[in-house]
N, C-alpha and C. Protein backbone atom coordinates (compact mmCIF):
# COMPACT_ATOMS: atom_id res chain seq x y z
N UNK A 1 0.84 -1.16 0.00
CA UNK A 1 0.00 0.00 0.00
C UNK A 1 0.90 1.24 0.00
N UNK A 2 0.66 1.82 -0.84
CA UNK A 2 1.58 3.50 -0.64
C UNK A 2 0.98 4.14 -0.49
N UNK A 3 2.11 5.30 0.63
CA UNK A 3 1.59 6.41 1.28
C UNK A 3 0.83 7.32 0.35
N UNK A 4 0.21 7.84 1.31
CA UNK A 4 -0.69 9.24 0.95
C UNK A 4 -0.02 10.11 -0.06
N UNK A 5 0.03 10.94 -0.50
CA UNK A 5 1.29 12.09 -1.25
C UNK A 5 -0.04 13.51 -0.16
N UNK A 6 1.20 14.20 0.51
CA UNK A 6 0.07 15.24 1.21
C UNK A 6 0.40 16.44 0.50
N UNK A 7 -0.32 17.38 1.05
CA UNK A 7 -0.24 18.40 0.62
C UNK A 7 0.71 18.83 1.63
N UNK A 8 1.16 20.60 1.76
CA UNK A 8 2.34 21.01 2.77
C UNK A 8 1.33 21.38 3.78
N UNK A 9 0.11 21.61 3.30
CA UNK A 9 -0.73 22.44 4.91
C UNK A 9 -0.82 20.96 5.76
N UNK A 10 -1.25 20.04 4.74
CA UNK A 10 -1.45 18.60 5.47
C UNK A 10 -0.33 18.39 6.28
N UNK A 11 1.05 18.00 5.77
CA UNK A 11 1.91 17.47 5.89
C UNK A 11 2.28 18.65 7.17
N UNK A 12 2.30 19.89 7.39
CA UNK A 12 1.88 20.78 8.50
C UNK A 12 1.08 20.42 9.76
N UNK A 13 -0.35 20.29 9.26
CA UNK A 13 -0.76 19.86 10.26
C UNK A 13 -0.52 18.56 11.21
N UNK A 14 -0.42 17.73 10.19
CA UNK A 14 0.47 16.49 10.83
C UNK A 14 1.81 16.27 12.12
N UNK A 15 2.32 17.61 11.61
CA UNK A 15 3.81 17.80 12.15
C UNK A 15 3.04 18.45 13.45
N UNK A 16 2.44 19.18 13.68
CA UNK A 16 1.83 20.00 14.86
C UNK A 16 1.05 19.05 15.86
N UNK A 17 -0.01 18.07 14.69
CA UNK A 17 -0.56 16.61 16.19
C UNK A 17 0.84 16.30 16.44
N UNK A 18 1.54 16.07 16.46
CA UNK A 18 3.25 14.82 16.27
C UNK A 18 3.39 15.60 17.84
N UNK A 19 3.97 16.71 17.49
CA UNK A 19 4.51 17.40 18.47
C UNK A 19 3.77 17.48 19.70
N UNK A 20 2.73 17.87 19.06
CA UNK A 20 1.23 18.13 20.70
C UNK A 20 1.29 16.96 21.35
N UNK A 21 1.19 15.90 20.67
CA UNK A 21 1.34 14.01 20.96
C UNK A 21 2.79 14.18 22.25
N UNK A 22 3.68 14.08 21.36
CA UNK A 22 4.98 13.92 22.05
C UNK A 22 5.49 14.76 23.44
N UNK A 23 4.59 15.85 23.30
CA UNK A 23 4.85 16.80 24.63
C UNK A 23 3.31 16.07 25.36
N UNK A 24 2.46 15.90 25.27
CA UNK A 24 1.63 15.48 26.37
C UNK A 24 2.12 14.10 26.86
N UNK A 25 2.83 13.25 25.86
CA UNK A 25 3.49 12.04 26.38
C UNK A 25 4.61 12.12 27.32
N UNK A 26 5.52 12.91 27.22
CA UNK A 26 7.01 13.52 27.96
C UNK A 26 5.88 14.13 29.28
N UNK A 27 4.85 14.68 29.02
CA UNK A 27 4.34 15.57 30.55
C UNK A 27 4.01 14.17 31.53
N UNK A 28 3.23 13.50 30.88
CA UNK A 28 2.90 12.12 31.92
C UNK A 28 4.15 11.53 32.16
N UNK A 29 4.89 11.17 31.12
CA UNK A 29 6.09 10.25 32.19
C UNK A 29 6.84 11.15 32.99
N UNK A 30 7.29 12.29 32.96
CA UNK A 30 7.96 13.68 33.84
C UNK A 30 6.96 13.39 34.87
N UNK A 31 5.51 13.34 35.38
CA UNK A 31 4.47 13.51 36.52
C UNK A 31 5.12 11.76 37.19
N UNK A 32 5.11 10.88 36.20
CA UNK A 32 5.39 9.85 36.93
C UNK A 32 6.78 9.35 37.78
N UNK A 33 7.75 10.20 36.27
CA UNK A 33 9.14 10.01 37.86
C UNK A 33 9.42 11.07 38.62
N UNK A 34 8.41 11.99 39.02
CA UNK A 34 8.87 13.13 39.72
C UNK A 34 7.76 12.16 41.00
N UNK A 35 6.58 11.55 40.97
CA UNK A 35 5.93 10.99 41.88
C UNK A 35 4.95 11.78 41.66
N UNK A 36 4.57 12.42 40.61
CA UNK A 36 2.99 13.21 40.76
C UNK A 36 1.92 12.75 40.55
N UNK A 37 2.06 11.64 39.78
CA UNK A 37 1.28 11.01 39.22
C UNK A 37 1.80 9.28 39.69
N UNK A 38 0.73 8.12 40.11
CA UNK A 38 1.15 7.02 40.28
C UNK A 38 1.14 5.84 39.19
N UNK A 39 1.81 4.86 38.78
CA UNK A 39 1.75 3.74 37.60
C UNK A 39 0.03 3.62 37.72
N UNK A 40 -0.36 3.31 38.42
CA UNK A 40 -2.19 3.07 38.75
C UNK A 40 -2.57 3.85 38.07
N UNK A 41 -2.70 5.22 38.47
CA UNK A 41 -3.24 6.26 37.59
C UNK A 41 -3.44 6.40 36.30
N UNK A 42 -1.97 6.12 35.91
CA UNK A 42 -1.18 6.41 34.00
C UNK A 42 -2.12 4.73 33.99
N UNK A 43 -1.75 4.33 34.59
CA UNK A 43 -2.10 2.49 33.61
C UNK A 43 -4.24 2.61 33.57
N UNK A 44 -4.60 3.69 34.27
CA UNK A 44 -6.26 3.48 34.44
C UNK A 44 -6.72 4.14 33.40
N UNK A 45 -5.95 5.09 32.81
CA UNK A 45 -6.36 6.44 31.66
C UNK A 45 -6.86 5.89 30.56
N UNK A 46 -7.50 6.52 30.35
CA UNK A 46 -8.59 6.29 28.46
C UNK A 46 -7.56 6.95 27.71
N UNK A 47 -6.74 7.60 27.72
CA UNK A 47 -6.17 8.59 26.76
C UNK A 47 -5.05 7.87 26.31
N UNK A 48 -5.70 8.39 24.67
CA UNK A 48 -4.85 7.36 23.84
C UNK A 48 -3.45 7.69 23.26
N UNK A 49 -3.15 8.81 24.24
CA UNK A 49 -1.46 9.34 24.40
C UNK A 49 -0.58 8.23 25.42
N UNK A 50 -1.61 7.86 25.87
CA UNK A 50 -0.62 7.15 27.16
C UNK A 50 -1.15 5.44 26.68
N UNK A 51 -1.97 5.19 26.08
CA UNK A 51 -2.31 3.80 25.65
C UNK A 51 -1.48 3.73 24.23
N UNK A 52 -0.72 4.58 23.77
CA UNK A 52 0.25 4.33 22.55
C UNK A 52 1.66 4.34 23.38
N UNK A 53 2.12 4.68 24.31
CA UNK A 53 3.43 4.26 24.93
C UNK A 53 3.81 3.14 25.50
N UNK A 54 4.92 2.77 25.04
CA UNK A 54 5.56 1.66 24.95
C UNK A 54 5.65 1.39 26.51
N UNK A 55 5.03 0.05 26.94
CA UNK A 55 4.90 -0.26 28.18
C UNK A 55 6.85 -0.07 28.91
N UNK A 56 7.62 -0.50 28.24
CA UNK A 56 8.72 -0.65 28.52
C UNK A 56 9.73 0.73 29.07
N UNK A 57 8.70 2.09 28.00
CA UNK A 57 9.39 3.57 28.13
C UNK A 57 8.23 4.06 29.74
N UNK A 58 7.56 3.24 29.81
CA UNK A 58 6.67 3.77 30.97
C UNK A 58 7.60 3.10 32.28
N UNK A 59 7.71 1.93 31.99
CA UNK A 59 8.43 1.20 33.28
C UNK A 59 9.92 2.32 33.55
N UNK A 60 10.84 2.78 32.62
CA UNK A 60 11.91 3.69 32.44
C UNK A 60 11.50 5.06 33.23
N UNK A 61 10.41 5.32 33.02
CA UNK A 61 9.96 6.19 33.82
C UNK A 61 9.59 6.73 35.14
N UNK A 62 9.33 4.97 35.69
CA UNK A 62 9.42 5.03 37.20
C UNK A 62 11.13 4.70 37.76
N UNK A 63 10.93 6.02 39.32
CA UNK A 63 12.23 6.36 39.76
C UNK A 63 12.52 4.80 40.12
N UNK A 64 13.89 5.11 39.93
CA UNK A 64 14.92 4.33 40.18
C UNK A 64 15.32 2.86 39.09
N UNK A 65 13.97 2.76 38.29
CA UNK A 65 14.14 1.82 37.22
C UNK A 65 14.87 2.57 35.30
N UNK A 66 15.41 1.71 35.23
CA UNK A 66 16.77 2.18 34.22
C UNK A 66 16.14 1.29 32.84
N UNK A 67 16.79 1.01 32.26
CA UNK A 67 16.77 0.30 30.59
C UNK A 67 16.71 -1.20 31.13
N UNK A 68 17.98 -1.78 32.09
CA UNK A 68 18.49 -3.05 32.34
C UNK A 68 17.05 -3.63 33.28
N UNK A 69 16.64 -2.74 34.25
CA UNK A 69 15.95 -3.36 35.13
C UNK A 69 14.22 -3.72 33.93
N UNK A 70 13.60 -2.32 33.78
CA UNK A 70 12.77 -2.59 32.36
C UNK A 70 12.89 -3.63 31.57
N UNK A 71 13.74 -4.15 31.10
CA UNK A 71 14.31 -4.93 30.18
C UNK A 71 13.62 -6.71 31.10
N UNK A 72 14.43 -6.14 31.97
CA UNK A 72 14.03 -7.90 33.12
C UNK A 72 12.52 -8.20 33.63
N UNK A 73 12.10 -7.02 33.88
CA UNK A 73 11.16 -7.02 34.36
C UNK A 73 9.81 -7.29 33.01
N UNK A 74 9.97 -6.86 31.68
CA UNK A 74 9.29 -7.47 30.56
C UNK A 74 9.88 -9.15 30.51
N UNK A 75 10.41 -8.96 30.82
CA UNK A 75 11.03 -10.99 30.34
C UNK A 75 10.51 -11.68 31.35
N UNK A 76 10.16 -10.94 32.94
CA UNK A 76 9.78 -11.80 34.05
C UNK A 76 8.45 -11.80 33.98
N UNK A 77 7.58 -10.74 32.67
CA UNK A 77 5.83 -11.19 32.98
C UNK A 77 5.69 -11.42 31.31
N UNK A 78 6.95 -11.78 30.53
CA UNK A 78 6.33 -12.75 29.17
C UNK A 78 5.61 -11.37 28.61
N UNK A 79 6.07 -10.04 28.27
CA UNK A 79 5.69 -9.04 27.95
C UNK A 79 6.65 -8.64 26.99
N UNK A 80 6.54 -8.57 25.76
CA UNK A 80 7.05 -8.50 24.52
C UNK A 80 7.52 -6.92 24.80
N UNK A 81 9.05 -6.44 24.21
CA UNK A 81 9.41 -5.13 24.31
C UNK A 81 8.26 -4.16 23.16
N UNK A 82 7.76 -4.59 22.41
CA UNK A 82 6.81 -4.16 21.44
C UNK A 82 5.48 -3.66 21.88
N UNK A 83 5.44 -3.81 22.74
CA UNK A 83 4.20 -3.85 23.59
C UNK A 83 3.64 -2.83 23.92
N UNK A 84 2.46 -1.41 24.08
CA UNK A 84 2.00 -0.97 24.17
C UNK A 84 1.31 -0.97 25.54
N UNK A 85 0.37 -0.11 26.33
CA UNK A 85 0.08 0.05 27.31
C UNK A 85 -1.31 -0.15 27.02
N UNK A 86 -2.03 -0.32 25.49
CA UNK A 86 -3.46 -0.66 25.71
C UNK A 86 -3.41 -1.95 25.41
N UNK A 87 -2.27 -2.18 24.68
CA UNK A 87 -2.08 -3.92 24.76
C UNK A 87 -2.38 -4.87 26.15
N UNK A 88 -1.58 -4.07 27.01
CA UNK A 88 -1.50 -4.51 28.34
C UNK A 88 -2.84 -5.62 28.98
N UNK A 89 -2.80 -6.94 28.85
CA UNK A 89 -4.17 -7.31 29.58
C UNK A 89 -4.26 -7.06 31.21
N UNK A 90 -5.49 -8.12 31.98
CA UNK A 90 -5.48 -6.99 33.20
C UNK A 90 -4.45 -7.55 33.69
N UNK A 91 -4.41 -8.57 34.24
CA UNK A 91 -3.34 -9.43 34.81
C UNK A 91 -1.74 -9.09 34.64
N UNK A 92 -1.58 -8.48 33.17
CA UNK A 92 -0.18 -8.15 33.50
C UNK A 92 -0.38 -6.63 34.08
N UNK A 93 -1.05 -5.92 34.28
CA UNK A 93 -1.25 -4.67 34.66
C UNK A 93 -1.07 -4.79 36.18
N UNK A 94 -2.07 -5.78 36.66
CA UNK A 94 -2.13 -6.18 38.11
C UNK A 94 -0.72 -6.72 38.31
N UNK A 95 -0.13 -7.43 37.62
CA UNK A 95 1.33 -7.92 38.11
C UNK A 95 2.66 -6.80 37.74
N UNK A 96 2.37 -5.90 37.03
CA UNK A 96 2.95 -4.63 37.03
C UNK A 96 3.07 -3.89 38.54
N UNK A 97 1.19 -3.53 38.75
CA UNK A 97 1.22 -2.88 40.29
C UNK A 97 1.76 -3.83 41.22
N UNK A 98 1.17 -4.98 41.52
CA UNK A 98 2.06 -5.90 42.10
C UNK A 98 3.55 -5.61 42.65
N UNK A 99 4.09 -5.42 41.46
CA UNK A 99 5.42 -5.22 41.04
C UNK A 99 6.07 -4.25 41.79
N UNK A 100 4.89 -3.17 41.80
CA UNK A 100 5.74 -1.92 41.91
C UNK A 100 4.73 -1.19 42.83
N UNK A 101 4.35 -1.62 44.15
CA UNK A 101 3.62 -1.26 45.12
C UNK A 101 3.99 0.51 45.53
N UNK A 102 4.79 0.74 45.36
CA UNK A 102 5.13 2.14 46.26
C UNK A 102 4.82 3.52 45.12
N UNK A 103 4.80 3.15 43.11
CA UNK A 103 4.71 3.45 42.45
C UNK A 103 3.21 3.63 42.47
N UNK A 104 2.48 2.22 42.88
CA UNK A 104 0.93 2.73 42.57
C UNK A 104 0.20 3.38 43.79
């Protein structure tokens, strides 16, 4: 299937959701490792800014967890690095909070 061919206002407006997207995504994970916001919270949301982030860049986000620990912690609940946060069924969500009691 080939792409669209846009126009420049299109191909404009496009660039402006991108950005609006990417800064409301950076504001939730910034709320989550500063502690403003808890994994419970971000993981309960309808908003499909935070149900398109990569479950793995969310785990990175809570303090004190890095790339290496993220990394283990997808391999210890059989959670594909590909993985999305609306992907998420409940059970691995619950074994997420589980996981990370002081976060939720």
């Amino acid at each position: 299937m080939a792409l669209p061919v846009l126009t420049a206002e299109a191909r404009a407006e496009a660039l402006k959701k991108a950005v609006a997207v990417r800064k409301e995504r950076g504001e939730v994970l910034a709320q989550l490792k500063d502690g403003k916001v808890s994994l419970k919270e971000v993981l309960e949301r309808e908003d499909p800014v935070v149900g398109k982030t990569y479950v793995k860049r969310l785990l990175e986000s809570l303090p004190g967890i890095g790339k290496v620990r993220a990394e283990q912690v997808l391999a210890d609940l059989a959670i594909p690095e590909s993985r999305r946060v609306q992907g998420l069924g409940a059970r691995q969500r619950e074994r997420l909070l589980e996981l990370f009691p002081s976060a939720a």
